[in-house]
Protein backbone atom coordinates (compact mmCIF):
# COMPACT_ATOMS: atom_id res chain seq x y z
CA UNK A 1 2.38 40.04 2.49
CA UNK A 2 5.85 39.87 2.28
CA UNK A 3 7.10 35.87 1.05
CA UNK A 4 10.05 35.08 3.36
CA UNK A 5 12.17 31.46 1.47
CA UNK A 6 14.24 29.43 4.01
CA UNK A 7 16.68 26.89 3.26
CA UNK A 8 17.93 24.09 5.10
CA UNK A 9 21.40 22.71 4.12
CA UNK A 10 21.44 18.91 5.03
CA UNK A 11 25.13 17.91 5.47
CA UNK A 12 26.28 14.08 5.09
CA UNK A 13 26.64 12.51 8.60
CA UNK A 14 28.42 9.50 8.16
CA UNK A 15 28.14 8.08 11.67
CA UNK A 16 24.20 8.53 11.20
CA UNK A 17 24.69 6.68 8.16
CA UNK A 18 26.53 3.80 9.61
CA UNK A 19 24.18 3.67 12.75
CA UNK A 20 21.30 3.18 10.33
CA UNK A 21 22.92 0.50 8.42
CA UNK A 22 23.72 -1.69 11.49
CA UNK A 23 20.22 -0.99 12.79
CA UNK A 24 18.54 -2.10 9.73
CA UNK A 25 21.10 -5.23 9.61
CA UNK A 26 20.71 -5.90 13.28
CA UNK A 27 16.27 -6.02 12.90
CA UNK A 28 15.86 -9.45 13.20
CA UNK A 29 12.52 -9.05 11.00
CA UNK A 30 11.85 -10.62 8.01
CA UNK A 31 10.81 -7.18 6.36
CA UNK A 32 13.47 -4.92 8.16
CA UNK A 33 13.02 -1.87 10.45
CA UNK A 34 10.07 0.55 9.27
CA UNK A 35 10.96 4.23 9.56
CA UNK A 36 8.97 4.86 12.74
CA UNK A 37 11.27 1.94 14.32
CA UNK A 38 14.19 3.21 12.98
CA UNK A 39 13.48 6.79 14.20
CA UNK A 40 12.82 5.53 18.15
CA UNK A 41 15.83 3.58 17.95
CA UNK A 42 17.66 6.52 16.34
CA UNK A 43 16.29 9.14 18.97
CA UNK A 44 17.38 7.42 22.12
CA UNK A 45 20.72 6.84 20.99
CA UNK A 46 21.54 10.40 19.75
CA UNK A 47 19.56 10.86 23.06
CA UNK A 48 17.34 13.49 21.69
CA UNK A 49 14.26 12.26 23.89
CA UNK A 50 12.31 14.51 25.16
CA UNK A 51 13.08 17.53 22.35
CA UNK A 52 10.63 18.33 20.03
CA UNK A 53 13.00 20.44 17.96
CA UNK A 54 15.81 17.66 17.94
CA UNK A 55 13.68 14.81 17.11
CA UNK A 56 12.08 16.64 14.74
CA UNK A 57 15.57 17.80 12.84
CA UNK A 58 16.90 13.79 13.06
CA UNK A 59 13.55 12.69 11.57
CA UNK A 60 14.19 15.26 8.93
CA UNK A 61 17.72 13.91 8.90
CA UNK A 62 17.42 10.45 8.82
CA UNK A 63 14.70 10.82 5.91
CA UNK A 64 17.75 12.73 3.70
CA UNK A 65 20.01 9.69 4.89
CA UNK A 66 17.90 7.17 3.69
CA UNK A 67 17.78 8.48 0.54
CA UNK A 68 21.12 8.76 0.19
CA UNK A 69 21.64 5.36 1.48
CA UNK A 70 19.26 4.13 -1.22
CA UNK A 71 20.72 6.15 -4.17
CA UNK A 72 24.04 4.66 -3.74
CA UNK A 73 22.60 1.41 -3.29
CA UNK A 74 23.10 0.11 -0.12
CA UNK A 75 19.19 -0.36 1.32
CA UNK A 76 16.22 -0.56 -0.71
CA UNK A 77 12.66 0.51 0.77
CA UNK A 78 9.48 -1.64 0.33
CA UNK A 79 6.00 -0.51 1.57
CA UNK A 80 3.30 -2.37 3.65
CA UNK A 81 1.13 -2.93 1.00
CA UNK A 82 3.62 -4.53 -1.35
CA UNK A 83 4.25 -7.31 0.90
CA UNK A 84 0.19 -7.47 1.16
CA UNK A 85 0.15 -7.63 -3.00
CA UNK A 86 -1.54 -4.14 -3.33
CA UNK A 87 -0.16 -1.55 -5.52
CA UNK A 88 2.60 0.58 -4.27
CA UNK A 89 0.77 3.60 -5.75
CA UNK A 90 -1.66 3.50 -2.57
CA UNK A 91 -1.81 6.37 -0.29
CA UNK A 92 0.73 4.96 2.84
CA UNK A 93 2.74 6.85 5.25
CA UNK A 94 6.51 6.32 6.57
CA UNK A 95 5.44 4.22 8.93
CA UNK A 96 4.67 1.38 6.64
CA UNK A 97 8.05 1.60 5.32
CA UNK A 98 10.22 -0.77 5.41
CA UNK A 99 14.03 -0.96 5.09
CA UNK A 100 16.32 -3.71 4.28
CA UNK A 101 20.22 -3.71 3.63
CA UNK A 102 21.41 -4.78 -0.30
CA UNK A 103 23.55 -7.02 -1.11
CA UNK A 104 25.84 -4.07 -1.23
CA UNK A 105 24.83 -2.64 1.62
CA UNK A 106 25.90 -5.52 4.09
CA UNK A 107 29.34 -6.14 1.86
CA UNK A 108 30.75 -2.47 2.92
CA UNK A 109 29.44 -3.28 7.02
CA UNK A 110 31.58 -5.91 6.45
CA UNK A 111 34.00 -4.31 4.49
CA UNK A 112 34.31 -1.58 7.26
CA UNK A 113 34.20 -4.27 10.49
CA UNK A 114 37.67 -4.79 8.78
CA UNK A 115 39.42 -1.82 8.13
CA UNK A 116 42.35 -1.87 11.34
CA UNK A 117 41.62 1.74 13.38
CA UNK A 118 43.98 4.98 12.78
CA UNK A 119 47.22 4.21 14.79
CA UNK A 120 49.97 7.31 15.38
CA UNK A 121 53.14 6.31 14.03
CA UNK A 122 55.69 5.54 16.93
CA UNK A 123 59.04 7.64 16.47
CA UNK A 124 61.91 7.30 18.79
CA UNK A 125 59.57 6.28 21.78
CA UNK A 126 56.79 8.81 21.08
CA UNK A 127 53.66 9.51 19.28
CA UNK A 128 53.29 11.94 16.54
């Protein structure tokens, strides 16, 4: 039996990263988006549909984003049964998760709402 090790390199997407943050500010739910929400919004507009193989790499995906997103601060996940009062410890799957946007997290959507786009300089009537 021969033991074959494969490793996946996630790379930072930061338009995946922004998408999720506007989705999770834009969830007009008191609890936020759960992941399974998140992910069907997130598959139709990376339009994905319909692949096994690519929905399956942006769920993968948007799980590593998430976590990043939450170690620098900017959502925070809470489970189903916290909001019911039972202990977080319980057995619960993604789908009961719930994500909501920091303090932090909804000062740098704003922050970046702001910022002007890249213009080219203008030299003697042309671009550079």
């Amino acid at each position: 039996m021969s033991l074959r090790l494969v490793v996946i390199v996630m790379l930072r997407d930061l338009k995946l990263s922004f998408d999720i943050l506007v989705y999770i500010e834009q969830t007009d739910t008191f609890f936020g988006p759960s992941f399974d929400e998140l992910r069907a919004e997130m598959i139709v507009a990376r339009r994905v549909a319909g692949d096994p193989a690519a929905e399956m790499d942006l769920t993968d995906s948007l799980s590593y984003h998430i976590r990043l997103l939450e170690q620098r601060g900017f959502v925070v996940s809470k489970q189903e049964n916290e909001h019911a009062g039972r202990s977080p410890d319980d057995d619960v799957d993604e789908s009961t998760i719930y994500y909501q946007l920091t303090w932090l997290g909804h000062d740098y959507l704003d922050g970046s709402r702001s910022v002007v786009p890249f213009a080219p300089k203008q030299t003697q009537g042309r671009e550079e």
